[in-house]
C-alpha atoms as a PDB file:
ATOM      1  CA  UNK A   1      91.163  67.747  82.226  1.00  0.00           C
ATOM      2  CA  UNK A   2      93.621  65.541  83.828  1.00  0.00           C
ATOM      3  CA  UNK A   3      92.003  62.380  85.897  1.00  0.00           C
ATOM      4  CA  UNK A   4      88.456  64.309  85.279  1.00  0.00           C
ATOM      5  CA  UNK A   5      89.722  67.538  87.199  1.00  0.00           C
ATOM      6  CA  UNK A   6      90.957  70.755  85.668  1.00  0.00           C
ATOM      7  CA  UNK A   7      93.778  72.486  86.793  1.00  0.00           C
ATOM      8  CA  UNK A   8      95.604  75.290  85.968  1.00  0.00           C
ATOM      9  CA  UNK A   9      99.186  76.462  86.837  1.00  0.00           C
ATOM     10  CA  UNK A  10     100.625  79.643  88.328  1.00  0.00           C
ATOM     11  CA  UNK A  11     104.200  80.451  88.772  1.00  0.00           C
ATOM     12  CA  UNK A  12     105.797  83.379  89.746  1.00  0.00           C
ATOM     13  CA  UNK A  13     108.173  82.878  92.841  1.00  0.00           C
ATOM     14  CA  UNK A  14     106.428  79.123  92.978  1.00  0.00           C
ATOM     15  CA  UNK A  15     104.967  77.220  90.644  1.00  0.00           C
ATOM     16  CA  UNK A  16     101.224  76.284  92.067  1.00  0.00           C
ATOM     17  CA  UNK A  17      98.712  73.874  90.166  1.00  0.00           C
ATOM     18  CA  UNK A  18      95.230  74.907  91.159  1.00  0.00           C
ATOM     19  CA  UNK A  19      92.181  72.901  90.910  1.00  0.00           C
ATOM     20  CA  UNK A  20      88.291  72.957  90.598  1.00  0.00           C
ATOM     21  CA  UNK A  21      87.062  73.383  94.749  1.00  0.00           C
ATOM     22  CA  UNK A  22      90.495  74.493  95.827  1.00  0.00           C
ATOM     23  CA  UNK A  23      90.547  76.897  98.834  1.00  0.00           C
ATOM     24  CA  UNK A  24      92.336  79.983  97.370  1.00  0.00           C
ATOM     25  CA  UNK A  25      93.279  83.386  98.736  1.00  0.00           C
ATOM     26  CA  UNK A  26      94.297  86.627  97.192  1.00  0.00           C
ATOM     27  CA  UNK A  27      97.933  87.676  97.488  1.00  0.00           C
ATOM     28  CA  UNK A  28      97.347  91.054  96.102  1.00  0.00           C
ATOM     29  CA  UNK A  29      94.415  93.498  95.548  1.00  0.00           C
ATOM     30  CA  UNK A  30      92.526  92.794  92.241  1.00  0.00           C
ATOM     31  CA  UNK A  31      90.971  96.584  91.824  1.00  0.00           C
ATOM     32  CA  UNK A  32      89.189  96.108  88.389  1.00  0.00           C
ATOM     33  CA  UNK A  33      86.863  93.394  89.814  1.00  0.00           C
ATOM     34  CA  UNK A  34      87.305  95.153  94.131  1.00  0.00           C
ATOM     35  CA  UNK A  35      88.430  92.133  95.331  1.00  0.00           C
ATOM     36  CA  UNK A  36      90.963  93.318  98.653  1.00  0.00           C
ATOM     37  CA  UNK A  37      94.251  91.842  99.366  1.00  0.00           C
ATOM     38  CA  UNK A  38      93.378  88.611 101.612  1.00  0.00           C
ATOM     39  CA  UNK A  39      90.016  88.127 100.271  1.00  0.00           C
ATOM     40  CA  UNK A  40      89.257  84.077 100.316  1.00  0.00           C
ATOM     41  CA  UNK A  41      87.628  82.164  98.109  1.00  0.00           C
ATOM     42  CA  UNK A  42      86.887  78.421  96.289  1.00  0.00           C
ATOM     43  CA  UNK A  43      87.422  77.710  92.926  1.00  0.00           C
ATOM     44  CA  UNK A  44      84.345  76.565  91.033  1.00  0.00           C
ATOM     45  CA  UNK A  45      85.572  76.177  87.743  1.00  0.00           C
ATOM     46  CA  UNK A  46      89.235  76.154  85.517  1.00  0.00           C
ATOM     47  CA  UNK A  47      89.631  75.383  81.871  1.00  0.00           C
ATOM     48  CA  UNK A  48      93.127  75.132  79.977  1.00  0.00           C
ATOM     49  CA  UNK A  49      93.215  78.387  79.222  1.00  0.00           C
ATOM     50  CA  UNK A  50      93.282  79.154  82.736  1.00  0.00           C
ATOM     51  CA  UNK A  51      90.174  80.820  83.255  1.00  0.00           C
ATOM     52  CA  UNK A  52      88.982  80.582  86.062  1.00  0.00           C
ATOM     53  CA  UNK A  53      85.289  81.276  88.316  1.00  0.00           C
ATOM     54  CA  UNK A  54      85.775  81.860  91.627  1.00  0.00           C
ATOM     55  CA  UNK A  55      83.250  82.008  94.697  1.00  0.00           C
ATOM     56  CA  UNK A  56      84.679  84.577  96.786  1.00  0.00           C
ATOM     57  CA  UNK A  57      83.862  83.831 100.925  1.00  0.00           C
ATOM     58  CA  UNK A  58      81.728  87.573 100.607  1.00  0.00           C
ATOM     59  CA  UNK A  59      79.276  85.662  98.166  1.00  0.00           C
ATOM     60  CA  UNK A  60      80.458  87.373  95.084  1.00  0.00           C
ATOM     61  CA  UNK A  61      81.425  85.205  92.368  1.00  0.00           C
ATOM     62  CA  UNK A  62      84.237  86.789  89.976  1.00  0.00           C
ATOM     63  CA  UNK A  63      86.185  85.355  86.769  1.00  0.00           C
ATOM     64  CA  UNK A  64      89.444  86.325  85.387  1.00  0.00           C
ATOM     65  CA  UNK A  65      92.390  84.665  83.715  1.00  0.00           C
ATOM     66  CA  UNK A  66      95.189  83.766  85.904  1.00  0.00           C
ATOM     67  CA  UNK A  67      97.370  85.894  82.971  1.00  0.00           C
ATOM     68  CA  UNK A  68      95.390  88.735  83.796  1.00  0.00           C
ATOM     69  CA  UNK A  69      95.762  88.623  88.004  1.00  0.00           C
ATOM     70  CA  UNK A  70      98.176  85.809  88.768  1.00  0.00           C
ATOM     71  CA  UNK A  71      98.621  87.019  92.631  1.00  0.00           C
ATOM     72  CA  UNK A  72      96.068  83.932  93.740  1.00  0.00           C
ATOM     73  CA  UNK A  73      97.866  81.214  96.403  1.00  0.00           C
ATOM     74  CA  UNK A  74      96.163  78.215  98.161  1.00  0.00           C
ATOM     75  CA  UNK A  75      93.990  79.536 100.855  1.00  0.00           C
ATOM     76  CA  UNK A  76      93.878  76.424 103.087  1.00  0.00           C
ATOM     77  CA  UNK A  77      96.141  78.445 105.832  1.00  0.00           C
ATOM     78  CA  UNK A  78      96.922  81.546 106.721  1.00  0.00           C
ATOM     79  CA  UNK A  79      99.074  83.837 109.034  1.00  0.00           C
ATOM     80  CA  UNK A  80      97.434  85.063 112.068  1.00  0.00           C
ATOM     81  CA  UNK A  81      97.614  88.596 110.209  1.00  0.00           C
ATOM     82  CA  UNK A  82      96.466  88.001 107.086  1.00  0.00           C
ATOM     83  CA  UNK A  83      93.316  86.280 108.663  1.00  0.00           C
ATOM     84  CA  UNK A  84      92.965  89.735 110.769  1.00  0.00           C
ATOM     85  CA  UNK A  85      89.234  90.328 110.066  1.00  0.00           C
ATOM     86  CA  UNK A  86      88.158  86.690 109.228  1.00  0.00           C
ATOM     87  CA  UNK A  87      86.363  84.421 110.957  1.00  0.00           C
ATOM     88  CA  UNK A  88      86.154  80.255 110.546  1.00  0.00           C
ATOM     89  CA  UNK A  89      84.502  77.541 112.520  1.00  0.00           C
ATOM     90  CA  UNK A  90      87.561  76.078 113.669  1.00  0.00           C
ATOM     91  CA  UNK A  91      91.180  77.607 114.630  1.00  0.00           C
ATOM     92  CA  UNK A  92      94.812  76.221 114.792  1.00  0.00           C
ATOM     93  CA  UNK A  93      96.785  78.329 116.052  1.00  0.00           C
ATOM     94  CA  UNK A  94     101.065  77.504 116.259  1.00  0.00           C
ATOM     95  CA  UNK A  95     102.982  79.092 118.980  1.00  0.00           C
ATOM     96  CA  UNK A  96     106.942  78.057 119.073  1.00  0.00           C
ATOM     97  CA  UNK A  97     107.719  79.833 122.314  1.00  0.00           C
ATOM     98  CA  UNK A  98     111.584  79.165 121.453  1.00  0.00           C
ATOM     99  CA  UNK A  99     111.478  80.961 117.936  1.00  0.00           C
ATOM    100  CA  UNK A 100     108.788  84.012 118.793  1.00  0.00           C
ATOM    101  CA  UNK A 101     110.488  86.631 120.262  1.00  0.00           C
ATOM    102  CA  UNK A 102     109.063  89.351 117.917  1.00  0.00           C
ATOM    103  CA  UNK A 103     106.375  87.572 116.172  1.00  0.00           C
ATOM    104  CA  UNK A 104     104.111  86.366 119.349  1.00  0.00           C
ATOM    105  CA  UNK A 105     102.530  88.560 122.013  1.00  0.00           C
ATOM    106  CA  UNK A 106      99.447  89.385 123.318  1.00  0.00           C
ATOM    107  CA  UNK A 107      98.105  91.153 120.198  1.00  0.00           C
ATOM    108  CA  UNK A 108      99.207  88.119 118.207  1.00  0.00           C
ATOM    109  CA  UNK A 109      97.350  85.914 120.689  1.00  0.00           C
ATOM    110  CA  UNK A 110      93.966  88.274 120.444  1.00  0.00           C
ATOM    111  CA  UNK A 111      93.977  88.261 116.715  1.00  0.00           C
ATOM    112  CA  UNK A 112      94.411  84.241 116.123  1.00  0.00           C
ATOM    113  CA  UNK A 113      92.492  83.163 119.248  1.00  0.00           C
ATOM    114  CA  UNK A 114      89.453  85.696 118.500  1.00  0.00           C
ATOM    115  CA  UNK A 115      88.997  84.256 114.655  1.00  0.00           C
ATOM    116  CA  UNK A 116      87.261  81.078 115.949  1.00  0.00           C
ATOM    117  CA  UNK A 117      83.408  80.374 115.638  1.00  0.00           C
ATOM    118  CA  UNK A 118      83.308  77.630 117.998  1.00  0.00           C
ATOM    119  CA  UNK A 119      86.632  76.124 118.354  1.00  0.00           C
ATOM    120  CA  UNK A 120      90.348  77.390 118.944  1.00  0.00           C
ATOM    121  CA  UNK A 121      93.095  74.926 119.578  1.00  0.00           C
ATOM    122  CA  UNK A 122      96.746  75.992 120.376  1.00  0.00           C
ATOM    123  CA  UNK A 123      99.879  73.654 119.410  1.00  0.00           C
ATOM    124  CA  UNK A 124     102.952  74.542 121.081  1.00  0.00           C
ATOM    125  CA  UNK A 125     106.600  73.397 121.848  1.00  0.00           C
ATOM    126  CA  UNK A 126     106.114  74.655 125.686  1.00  0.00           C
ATOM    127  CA  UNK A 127     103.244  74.560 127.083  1.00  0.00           C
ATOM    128  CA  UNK A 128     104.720  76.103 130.453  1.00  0.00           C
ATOM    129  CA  UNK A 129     106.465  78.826 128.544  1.00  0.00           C
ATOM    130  CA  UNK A 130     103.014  79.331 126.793  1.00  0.00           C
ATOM    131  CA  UNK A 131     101.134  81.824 128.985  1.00  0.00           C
ATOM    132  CA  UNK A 132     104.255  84.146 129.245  1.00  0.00           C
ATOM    133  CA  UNK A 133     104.856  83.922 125.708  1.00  0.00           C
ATOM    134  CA  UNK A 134     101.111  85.157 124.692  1.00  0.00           C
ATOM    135  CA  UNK A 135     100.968  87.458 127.304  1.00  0.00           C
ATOM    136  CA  UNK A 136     103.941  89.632 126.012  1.00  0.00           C
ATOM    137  CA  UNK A 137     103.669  93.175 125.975  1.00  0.00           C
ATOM    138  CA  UNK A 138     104.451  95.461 122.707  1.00  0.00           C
ATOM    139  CA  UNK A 139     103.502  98.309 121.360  1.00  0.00           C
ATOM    140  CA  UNK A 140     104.772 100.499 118.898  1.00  0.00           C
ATOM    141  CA  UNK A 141     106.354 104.030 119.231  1.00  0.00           C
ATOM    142  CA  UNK A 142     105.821 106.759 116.948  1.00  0.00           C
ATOM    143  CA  UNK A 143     108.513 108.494 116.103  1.00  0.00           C
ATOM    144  CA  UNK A 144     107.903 111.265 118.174  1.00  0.00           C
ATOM    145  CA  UNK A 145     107.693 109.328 121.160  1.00  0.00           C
ATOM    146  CA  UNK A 146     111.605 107.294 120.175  1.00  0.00           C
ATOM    147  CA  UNK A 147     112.692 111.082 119.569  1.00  0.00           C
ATOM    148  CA  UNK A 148     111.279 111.596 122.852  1.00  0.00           C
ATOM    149  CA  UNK A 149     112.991 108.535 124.709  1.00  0.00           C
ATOM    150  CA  UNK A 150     116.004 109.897 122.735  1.00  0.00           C
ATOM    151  CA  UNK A 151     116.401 113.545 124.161  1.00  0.00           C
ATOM    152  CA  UNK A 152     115.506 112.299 127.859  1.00  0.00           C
ATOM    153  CA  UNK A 153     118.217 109.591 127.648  1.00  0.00           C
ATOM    154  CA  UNK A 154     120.660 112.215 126.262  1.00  0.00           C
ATOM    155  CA  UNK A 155     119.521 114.512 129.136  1.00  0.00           C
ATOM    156  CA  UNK A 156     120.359 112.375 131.717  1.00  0.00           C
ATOM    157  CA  UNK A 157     123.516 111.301 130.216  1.00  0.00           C
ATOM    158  CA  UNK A 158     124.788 114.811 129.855  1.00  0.00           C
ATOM    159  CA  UNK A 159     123.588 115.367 133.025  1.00  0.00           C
ATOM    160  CA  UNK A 160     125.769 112.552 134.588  1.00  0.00           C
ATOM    161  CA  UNK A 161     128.383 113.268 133.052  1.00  0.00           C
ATOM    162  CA  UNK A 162     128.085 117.332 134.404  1.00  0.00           C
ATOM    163  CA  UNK A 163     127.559 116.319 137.656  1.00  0.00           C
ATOM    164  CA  UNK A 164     130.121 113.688 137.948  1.00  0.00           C
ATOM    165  CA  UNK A 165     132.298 116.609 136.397  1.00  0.00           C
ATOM    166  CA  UNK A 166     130.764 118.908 138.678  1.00  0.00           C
ATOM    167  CA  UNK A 167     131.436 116.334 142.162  1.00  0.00           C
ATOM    168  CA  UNK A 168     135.091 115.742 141.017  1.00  0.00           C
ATOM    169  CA  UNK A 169     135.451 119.586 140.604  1.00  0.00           C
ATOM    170  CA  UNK A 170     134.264 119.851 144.062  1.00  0.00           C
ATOM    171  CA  UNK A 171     136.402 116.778 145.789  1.00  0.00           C
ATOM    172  CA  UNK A 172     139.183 118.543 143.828  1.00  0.00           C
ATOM    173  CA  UNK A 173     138.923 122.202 145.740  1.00  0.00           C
ATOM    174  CA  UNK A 174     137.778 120.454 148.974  1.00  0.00           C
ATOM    175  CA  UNK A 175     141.625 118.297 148.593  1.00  0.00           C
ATOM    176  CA  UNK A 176     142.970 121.618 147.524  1.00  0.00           C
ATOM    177  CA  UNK A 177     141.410 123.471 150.818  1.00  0.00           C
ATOM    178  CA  UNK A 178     142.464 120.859 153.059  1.00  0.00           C
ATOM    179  CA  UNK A 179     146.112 120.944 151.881  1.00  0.00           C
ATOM    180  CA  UNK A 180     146.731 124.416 151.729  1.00  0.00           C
ATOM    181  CA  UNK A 181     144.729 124.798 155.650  1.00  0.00           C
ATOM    182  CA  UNK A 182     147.343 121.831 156.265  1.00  0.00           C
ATOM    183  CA  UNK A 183     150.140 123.729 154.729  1.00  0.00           C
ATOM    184  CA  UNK A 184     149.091 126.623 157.117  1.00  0.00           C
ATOM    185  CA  UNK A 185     148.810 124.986 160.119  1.00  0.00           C
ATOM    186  CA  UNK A 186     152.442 124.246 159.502  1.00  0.00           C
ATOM    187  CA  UNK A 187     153.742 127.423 158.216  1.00  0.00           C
ATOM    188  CA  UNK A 188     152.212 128.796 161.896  1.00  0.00           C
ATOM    189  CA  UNK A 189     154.154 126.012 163.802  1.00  0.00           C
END
């Protein structure tokens, strides 16, 4: 116990120190005890040995040793995906309209907005870029459809290229006609 609260640490790419009523979130399924990738949860109780009793936000209540299933990070915020499927009470959603070319659209905005109970607040660097920004279109191919997109532009680019062949070959006998009728006209003179 350190100041009357125990903590535990866990490092693998970054070195976190948990403590008793932290907000934490799996990084990682944990199958022996079904907990999902994502699941949320509060810690309820940590000892030196890092053992620890968590209250997972389903209800369940499940206890491990951070040895044993170290893929646990603070839970206090998450990515618009990873939340995919979760509600809370209150949302914050970030939207840097300069830096979000791939990352925000309109299924972006759906996801993050729709997570709120009551209340969802967006923070952004533009808020007159905003509206364009959320209401960006993408969706994804398959492949059969880029293969698709593929052949049709090669198509047409074959195709140009045939019938600009194909014109030039034309222009080419029409010059040909007209100087050989001009070459007649003067071989008759």
């Amino acid at each position: 116990m350190i100041h009357g609260v125990s903590r535990a640490s866990h490092c693998t790419e970054r070195c976190n120190e948990f403590s008793e009523r932290d907000r934490v979130q799996f990084t990682s399924p944990y199958r022996d005890l079904k907990i999902p990738n994502r699941e949320m949860g509060i810690i309820e109780e940590i000892d030196r040995e890092q053992n620890l009793r968590i209250r997972l936000d389903s209800g369940k209540t499940v206890g491990f040793n951070l040895a044993e299933h170290p893929h646990i990070d603070y839970g206090y915020a998450v990515t618009s995906y990873s939340g995919q499927g979760q509600t809370a009470d209150r949302v914050l959603v970030h939207v840097d309209t300069s830096q979000s070319e791939h990352l925000v659209n309109e299924r972006f905005a759906y996801v993050a907005l729709s997570r709120g109970r009551y209340d969802a607040e967006i923070y952004t660097d533009n808020s007159s870029d905003l509206a364009r920004t959320l209401s960006r279109h993408t969706s994804k191919s398959s492949a059969l459809d880029s293969h698709e997109r593929f052949q049709a532009h090669s198509y047409e680019e074959e195709f140009g290229r045939k019938a600009d062949d194909s014109l030039k070959h034309e222009a080419a006998i029409e010059s040909r006609g007209e100087e050989e009728h001009a070459h007649g006209q003067d071989a008759s003179r």
